[in-house]
N, C-alpha and C. Protein backbone atom coordinates (compact mmCIF):
# COMPACT_ATOMS: atom_id res chain seq x y z
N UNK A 1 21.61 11.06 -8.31
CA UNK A 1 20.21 10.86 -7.98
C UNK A 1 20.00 11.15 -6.49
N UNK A 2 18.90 11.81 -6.25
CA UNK A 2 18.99 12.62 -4.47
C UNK A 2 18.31 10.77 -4.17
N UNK A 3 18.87 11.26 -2.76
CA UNK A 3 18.00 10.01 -1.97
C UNK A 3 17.31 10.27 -0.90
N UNK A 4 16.12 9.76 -0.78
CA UNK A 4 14.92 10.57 0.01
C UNK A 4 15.22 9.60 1.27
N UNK A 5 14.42 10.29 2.33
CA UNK A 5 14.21 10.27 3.36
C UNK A 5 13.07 9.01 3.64
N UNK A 6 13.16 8.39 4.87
CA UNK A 6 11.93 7.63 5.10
C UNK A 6 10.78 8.06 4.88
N UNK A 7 11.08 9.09 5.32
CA UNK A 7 9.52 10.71 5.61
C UNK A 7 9.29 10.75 4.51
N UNK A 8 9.58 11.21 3.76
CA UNK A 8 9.65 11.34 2.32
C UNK A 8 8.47 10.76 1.87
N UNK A 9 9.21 9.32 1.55
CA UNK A 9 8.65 8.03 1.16
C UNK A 9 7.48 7.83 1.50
N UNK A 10 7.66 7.53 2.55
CA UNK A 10 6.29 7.33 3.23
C UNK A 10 5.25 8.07 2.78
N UNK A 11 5.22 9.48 2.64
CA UNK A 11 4.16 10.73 2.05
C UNK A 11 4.32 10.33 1.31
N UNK A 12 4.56 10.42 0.20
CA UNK A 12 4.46 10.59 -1.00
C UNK A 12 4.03 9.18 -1.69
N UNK A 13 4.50 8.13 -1.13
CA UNK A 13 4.00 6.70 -1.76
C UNK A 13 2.83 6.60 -0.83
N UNK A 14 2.61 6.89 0.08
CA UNK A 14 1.66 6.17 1.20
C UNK A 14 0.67 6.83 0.97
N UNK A 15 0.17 8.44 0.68
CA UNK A 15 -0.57 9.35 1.18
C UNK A 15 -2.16 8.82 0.96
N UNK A 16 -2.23 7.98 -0.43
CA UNK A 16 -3.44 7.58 -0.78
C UNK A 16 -4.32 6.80 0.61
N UNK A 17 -3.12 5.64 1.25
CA UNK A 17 -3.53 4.58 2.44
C UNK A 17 -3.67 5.63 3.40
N UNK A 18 -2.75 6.46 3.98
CA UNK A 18 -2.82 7.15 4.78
C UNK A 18 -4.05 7.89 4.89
N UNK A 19 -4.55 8.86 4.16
CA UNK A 19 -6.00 9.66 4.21
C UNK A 19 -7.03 8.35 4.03
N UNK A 20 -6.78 6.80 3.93
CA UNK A 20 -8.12 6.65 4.04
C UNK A 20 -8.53 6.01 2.85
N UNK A 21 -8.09 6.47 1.72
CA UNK A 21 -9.05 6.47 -0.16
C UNK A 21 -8.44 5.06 -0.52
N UNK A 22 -7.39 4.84 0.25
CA UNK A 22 -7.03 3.03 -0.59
C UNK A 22 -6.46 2.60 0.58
N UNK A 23 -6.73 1.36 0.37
CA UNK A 23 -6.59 -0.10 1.28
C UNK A 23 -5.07 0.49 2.03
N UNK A 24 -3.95 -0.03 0.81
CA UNK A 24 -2.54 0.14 0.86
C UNK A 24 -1.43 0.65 -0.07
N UNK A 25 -0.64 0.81 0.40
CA UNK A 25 1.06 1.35 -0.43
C UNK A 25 2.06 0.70 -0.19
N UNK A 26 2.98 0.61 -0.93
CA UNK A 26 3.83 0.11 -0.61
C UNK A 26 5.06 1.00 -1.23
N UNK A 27 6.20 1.18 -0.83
CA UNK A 27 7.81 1.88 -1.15
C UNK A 27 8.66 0.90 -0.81
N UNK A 28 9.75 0.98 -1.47
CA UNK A 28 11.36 0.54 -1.49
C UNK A 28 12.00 1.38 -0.46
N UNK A 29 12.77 1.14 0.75
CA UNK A 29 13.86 1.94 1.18
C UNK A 29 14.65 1.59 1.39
N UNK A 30 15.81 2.16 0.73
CA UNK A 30 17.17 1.71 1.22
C UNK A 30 18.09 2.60 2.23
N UNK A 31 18.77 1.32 3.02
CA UNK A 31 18.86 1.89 3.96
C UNK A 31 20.41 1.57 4.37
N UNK A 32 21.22 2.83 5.29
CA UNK A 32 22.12 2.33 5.83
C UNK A 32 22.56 1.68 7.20
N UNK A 33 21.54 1.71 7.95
CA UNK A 33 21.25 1.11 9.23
C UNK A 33 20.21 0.55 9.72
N UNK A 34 20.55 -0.58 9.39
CA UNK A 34 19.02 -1.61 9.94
C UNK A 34 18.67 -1.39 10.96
N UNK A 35 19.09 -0.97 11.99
CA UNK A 35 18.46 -0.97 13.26
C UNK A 35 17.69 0.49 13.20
N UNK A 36 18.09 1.02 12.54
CA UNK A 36 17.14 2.61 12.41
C UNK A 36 16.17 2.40 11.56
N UNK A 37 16.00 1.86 10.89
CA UNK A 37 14.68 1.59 10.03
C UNK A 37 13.95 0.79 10.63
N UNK A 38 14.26 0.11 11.68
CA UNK A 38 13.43 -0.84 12.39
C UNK A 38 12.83 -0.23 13.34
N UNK A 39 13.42 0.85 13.81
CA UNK A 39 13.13 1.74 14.98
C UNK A 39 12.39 2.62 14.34
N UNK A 40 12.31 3.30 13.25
CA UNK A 40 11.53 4.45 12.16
C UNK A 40 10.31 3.50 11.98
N UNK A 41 10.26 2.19 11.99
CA UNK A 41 8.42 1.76 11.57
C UNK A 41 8.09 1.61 12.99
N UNK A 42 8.66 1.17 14.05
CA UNK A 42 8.00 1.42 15.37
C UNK A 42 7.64 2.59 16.11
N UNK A 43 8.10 3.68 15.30
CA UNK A 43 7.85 5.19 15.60
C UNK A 43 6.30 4.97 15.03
N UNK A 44 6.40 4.94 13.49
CA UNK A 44 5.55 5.17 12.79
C UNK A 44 4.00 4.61 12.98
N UNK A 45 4.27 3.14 13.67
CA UNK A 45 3.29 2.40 14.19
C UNK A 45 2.53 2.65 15.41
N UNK A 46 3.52 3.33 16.30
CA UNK A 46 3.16 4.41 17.69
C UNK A 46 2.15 5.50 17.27
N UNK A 47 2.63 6.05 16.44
CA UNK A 47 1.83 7.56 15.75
C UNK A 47 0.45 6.83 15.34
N UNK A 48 0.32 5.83 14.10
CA UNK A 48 -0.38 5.84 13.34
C UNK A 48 -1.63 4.51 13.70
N UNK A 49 -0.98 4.07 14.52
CA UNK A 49 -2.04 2.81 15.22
C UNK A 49 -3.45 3.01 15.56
N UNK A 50 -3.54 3.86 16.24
CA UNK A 50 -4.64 4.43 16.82
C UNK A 50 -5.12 5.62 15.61
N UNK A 51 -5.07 5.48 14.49
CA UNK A 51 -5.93 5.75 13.40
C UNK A 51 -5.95 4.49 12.49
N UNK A 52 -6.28 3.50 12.75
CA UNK A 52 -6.53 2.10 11.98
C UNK A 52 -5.47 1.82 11.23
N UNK A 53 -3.94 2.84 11.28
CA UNK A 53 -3.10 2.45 10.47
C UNK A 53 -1.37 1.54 10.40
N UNK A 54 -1.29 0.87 10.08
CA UNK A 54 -0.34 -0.44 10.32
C UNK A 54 0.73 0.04 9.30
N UNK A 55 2.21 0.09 9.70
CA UNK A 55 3.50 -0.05 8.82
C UNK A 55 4.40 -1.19 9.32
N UNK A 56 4.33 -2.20 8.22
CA UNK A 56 5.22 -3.05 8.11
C UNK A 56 6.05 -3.38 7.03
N UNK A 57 7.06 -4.18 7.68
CA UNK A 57 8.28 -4.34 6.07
C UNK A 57 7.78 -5.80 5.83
N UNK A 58 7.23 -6.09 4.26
CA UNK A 58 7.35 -6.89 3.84
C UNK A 58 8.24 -7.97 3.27
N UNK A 59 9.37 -7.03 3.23
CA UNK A 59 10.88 -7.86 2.91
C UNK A 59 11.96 -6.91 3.06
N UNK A 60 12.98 -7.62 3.38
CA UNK A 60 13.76 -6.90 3.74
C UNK A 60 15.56 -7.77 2.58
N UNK A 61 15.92 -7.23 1.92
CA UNK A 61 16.59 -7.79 1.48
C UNK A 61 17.90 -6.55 0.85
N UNK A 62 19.27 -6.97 0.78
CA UNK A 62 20.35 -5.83 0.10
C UNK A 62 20.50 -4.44 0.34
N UNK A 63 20.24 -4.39 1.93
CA UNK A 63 20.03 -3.24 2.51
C UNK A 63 19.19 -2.34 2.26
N UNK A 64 17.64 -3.00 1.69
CA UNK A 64 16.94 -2.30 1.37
C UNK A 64 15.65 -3.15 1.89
N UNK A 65 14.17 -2.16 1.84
CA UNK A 65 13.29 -3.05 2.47
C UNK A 65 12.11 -2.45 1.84
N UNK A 66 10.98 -3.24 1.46
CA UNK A 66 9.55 -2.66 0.99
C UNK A 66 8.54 -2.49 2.59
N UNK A 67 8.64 -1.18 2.44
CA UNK A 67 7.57 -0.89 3.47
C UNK A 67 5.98 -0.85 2.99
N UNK A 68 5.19 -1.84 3.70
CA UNK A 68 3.93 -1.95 3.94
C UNK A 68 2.75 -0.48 4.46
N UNK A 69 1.93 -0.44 3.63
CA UNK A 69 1.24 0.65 4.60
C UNK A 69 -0.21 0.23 4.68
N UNK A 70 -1.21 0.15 5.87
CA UNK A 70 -2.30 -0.49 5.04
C UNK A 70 -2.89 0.38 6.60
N UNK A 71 -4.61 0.24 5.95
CA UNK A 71 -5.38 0.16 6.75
C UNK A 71 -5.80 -0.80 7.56
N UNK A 72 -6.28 -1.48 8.56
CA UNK A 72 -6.87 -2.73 9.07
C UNK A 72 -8.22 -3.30 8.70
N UNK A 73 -8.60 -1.80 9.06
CA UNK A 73 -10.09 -2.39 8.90
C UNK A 73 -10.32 -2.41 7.28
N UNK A 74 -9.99 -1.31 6.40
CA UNK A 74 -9.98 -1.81 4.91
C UNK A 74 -9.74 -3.31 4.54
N UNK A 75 -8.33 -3.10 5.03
CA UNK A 75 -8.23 -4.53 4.70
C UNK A 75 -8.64 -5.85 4.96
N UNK A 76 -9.09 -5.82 6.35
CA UNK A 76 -9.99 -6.69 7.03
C UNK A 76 -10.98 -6.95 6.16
N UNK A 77 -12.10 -6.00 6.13
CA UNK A 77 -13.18 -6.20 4.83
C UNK A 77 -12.97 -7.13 3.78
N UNK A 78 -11.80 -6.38 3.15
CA UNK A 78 -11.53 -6.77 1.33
C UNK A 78 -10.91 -8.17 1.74
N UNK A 79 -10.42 -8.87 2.39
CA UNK A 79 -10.02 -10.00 2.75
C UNK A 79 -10.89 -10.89 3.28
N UNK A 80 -12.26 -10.37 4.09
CA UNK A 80 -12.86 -10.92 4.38
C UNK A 80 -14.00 -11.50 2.70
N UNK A 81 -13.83 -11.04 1.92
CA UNK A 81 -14.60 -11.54 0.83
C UNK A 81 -14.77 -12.65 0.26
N UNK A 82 -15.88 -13.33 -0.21
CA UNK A 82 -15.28 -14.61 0.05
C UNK A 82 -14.68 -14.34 -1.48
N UNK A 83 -14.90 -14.11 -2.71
CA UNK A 83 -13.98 -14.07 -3.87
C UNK A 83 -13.23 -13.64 -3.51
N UNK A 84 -12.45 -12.72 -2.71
CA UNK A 84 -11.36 -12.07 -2.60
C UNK A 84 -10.06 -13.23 -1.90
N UNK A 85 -11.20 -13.82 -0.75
CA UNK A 85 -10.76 -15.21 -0.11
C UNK A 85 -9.92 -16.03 -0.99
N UNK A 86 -11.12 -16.77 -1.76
CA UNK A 86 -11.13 -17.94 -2.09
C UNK A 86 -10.10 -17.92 -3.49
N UNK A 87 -9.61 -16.44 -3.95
CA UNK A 87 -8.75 -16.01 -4.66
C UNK A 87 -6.96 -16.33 -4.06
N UNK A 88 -7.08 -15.74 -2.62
CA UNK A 88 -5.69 -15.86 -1.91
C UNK A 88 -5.98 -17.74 -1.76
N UNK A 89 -6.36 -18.21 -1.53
CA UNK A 89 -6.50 -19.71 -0.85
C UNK A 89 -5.61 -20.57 -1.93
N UNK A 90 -6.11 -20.27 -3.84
CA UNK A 90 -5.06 -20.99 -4.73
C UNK A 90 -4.02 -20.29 -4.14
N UNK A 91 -3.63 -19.60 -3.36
CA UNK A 91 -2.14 -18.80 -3.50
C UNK A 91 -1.41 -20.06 -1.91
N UNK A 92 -2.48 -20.37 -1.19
CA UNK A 92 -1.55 -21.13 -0.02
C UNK A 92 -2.48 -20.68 1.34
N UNK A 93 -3.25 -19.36 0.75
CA UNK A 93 -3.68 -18.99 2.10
C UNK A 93 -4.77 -19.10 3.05
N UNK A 94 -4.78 -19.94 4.06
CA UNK A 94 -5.58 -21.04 4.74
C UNK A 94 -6.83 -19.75 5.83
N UNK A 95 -6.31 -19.05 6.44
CA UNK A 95 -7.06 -18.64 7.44
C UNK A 95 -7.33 -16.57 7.13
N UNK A 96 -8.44 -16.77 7.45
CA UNK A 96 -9.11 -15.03 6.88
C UNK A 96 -8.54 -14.39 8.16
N UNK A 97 -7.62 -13.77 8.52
CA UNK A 97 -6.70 -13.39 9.36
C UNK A 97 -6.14 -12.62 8.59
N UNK A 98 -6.04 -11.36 8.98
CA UNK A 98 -4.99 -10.12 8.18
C UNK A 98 -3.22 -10.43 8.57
N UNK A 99 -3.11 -10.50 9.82
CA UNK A 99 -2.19 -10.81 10.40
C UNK A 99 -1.39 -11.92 9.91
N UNK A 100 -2.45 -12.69 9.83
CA UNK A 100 -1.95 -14.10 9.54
C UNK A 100 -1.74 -14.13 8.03
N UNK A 101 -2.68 -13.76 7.48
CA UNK A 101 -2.30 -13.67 5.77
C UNK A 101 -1.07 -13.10 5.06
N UNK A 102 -0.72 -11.52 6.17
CA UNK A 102 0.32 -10.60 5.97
C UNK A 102 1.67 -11.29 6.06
N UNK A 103 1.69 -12.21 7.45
CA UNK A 103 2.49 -12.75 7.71
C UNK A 103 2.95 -14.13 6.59
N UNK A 104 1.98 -14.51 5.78
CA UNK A 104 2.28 -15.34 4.98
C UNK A 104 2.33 -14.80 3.56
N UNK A 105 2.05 -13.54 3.15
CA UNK A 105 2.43 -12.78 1.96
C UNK A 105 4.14 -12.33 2.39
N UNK A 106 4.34 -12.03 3.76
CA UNK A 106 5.93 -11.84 3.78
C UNK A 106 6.97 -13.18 3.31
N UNK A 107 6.25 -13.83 4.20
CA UNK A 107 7.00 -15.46 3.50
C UNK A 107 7.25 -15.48 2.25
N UNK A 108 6.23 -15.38 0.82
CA UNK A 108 6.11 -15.28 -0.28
C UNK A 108 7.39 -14.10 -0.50
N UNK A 109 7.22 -13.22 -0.66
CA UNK A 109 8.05 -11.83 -0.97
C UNK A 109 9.55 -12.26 -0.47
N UNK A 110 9.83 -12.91 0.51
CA UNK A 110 10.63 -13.50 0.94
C UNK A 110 11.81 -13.99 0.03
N UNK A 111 10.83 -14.77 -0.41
CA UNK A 111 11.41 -16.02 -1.09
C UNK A 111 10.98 -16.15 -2.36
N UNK A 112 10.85 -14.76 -3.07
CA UNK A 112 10.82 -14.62 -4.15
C UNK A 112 11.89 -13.57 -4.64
N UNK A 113 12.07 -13.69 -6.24
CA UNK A 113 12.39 -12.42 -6.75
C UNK A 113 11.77 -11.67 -7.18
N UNK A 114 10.47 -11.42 -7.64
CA UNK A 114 9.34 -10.66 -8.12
C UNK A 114 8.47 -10.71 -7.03
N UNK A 115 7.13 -10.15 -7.41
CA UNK A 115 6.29 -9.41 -6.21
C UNK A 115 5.40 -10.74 -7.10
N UNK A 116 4.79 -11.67 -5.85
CA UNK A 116 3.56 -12.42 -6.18
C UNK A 116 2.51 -12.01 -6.62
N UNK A 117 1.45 -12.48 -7.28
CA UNK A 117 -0.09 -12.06 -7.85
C UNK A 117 -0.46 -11.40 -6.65
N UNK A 118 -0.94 -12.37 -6.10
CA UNK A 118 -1.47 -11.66 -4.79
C UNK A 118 -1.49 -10.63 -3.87
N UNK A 119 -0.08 -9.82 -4.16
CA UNK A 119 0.18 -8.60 -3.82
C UNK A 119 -0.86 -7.66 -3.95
N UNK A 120 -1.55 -7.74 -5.33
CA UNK A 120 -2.94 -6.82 -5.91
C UNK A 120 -3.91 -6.43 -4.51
N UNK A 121 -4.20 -7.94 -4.05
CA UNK A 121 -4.96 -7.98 -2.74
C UNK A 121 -4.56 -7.21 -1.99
N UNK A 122 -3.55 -7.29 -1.65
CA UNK A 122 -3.25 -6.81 0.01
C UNK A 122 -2.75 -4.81 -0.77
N UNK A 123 -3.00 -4.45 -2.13
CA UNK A 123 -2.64 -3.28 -2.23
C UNK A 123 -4.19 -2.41 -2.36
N UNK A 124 -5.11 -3.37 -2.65
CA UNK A 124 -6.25 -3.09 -2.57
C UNK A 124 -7.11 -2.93 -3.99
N UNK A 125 -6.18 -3.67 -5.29
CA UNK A 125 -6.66 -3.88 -6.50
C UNK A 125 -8.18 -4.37 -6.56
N UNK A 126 -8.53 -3.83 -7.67
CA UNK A 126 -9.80 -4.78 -7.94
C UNK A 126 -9.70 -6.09 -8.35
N UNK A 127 -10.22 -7.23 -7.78
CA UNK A 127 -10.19 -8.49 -7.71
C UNK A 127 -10.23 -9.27 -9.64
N UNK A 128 -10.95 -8.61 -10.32
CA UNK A 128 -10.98 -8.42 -11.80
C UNK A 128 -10.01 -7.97 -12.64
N UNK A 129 -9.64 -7.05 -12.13
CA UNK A 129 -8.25 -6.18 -12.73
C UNK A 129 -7.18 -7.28 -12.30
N UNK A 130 -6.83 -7.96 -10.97
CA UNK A 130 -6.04 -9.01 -10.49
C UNK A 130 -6.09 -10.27 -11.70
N UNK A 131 -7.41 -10.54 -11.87
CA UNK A 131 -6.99 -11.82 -12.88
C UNK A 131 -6.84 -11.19 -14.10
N UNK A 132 -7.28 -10.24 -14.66
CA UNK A 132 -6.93 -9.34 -15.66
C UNK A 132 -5.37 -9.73 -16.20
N UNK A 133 -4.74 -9.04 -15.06
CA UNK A 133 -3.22 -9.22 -15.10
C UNK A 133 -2.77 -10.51 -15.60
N UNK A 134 -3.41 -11.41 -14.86
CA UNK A 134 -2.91 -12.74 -14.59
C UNK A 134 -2.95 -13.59 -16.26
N UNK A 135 -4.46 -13.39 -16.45
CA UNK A 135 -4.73 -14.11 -17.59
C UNK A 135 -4.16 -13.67 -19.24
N UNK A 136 -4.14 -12.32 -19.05
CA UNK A 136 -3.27 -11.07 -19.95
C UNK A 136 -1.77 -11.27 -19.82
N UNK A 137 -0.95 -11.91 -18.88
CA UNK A 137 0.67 -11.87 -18.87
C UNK A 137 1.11 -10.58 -18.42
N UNK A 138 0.04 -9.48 -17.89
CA UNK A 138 0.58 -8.28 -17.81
C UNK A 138 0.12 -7.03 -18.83
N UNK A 139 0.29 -7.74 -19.88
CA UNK A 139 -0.33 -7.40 -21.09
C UNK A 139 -1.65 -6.61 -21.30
N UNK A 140 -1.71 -5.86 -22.76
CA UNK A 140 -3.23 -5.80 -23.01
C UNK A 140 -4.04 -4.78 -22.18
N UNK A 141 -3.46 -4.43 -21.25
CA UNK A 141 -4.74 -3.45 -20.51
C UNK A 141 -5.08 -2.06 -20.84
N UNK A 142 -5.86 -1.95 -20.01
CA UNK A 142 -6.93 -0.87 -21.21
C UNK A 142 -6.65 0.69 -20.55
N UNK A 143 -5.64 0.65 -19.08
CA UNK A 143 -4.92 1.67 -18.95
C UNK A 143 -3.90 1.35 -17.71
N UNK A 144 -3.16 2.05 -17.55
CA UNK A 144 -1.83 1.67 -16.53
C UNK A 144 -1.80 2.61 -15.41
N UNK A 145 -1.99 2.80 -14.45
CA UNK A 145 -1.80 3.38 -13.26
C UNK A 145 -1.39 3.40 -12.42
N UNK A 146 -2.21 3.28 -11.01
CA UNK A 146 -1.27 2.49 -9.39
C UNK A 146 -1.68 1.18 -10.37
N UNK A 147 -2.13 0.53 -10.84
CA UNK A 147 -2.45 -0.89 -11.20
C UNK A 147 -2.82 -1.03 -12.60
N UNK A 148 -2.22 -1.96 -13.36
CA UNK A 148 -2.73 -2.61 -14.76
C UNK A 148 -4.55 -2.43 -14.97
N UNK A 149 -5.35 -1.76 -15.25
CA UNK A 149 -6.76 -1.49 -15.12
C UNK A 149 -7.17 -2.30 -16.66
N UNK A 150 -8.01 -3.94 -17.07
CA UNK A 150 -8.83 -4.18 -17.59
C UNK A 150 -9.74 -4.28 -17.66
N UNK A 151 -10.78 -3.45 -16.74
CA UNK A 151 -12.71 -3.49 -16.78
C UNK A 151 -12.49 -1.99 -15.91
N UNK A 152 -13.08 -1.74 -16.04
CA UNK A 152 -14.01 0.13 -15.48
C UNK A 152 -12.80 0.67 -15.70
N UNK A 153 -12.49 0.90 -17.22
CA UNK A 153 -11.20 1.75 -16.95
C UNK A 153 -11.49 3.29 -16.77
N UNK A 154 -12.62 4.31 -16.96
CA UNK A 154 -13.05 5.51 -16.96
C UNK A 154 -13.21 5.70 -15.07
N UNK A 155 -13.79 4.66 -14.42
CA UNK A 155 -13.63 4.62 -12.93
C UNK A 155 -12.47 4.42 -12.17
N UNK A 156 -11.30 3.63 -12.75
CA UNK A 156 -10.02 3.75 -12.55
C UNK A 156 -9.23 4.61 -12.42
N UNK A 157 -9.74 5.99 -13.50
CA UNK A 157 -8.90 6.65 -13.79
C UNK A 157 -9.20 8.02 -13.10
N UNK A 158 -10.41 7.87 -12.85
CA UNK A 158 -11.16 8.88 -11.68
C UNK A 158 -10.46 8.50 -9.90
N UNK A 159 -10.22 7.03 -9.77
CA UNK A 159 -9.51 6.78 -8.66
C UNK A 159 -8.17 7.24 -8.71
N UNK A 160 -7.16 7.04 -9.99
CA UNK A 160 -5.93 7.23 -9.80
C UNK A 160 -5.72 8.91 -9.74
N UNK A 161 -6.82 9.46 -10.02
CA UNK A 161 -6.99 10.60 -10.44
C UNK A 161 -7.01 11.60 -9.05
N UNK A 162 -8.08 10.81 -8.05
CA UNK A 162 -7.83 11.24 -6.50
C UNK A 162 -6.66 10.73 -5.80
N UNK A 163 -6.02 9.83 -6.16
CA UNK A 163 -4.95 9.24 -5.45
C UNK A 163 -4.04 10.52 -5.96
N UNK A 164 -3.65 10.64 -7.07
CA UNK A 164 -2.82 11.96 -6.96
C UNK A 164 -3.16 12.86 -6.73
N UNK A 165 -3.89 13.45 -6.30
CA UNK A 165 -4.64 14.84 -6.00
C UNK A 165 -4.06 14.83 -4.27
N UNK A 166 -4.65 13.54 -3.98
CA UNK A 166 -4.11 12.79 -2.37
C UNK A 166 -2.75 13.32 -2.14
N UNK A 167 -2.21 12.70 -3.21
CA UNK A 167 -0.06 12.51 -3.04
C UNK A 167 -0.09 13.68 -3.19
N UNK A 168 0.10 14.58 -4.23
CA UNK A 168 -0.01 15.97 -4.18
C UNK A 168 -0.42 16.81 -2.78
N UNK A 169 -1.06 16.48 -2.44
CA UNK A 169 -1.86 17.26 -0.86
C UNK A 169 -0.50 17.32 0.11
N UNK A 170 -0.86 15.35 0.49
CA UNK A 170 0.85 15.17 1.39
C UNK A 170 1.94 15.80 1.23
N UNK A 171 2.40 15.60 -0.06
CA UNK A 171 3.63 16.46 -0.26
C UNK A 171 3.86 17.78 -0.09
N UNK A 172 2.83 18.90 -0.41
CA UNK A 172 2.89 19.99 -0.42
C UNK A 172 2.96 20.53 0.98
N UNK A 173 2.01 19.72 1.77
CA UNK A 173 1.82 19.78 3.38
C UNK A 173 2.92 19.97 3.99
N UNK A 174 3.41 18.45 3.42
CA UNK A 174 4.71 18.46 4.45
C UNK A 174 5.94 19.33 4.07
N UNK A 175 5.84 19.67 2.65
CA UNK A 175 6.94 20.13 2.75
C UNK A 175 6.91 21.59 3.06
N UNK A 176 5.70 21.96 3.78
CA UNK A 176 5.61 23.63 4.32
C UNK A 176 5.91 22.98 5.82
N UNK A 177 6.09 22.21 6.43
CA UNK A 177 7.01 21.63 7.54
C UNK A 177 5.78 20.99 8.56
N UNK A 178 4.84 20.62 7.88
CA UNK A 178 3.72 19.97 8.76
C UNK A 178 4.34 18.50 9.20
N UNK A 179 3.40 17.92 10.29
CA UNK A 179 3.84 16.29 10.43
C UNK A 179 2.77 15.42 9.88
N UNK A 180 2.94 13.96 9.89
CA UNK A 180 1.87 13.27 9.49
C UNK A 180 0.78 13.27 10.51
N UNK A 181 0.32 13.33 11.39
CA UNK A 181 -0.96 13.38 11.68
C UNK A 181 -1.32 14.74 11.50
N UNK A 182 -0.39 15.71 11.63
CA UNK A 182 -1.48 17.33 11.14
C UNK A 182 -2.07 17.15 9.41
N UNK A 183 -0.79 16.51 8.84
CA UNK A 183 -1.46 16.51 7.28
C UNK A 183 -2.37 15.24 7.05
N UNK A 184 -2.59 14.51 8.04
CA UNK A 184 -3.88 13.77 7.52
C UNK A 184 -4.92 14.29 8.14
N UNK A 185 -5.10 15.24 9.35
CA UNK A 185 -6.25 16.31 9.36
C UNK A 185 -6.48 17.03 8.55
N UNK A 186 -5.62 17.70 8.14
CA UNK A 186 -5.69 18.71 7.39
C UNK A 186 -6.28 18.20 6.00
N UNK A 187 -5.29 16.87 5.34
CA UNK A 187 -6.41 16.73 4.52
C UNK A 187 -8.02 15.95 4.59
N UNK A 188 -8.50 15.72 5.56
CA UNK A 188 -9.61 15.43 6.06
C UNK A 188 -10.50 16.56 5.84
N UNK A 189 -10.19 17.75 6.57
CA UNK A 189 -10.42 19.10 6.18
C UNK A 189 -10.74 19.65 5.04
N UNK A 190 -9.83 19.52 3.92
CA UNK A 190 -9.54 19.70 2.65
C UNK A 190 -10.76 19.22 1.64
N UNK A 191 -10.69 17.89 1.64
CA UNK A 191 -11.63 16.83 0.98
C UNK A 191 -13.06 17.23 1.63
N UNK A 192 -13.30 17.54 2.86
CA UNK A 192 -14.96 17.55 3.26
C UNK A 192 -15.90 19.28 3.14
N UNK A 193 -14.47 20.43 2.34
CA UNK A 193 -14.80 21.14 1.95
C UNK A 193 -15.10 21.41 0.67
């Protein structure tokens, strides 16, 4: 089985957060040097900061780590809701703070073996589709995508539908040897033609 690159990863799982069209992404990387992957999201955070965009590891566990990709201000919004709120709050979470919330969804991920409910939130699920899941066991839904979809599944599928069109873009970009900020112009470009 080949094993990809951070770069890689990042495009190809991220590209949707990256251009903009969703909140967040998230990837698995495994790695053989912790200190280089620690140094690869502080690259990445240098580059991508100053376009509203944040990479962090949500856990880091067996030489491997889930990298975070999110927007701020997306997420700021969708967190600022109060259903969206008052949804994380049964979960533990006290203060409408991205930072602060992020920092307490790592705790969770932490100290779990599975990915908490709440993850939906911070990936930028619909808040409906979230209890969907919840109340369903997983179960039952009316189509499967980036997310379990039980209500607007024809609008879902039009989203997952640009999200790959998105991933597709990134990938092709980069792999004609572009970098990430030329291929998120470029697809800026792309989309407003």
């Amino acid at each position: 089985m080949k094993e990809y690159s951070f770069d890689e990863l990042i495009i190809n799982h991220c590209a949707p957060a990256l251009s903009g069209i969703k909140i967040a992404n998230i990837f698995t990387y495994q790695y053989s040097d912790k200190e280089e992957v620690y140094k690869k999201i502080t690259v990445y955070n240098r580059i991508l900061n100053n376009r509203n965009i944040n990479v962090s590891i949500i856990k880091d566990y067996d030489n491997r780590v889930i990298v975070y990709v999110y927007d701020r201000e997306k997420l700021g919004k969708y967190i600022l809701n109060d259903d969206v709120f008052d949804f994380l709050g049964n979960y533990g979470y006290k203060e409408k703070n991205i930072y602060k919330c992020i920092k307490f969804l790592k705790d969770r991920m932490q100290n779990s073996k599975n990915f908490p409910h709440e993850i939906g939130i911070f990936l930028g699920y619909p808040l409906v589709d979230i209890y969907g899941f919840i109340n369903n066991y997983g179960k039952n839904s009316l189509h499967a995508g980036y997310w379990k979809v039980y209500h607007n599944k024809n609008e879902a599928i039009e989203i997952f539908n640009r999200y790959n069109e998105c991933r597709i873009f990134y990938v092709n970009t980069f792999l004609n040897g572009k970098g990430i900020l030329e291929i998120m112009d470029d697809y800026k470009r792309y989309i407003h033609n």
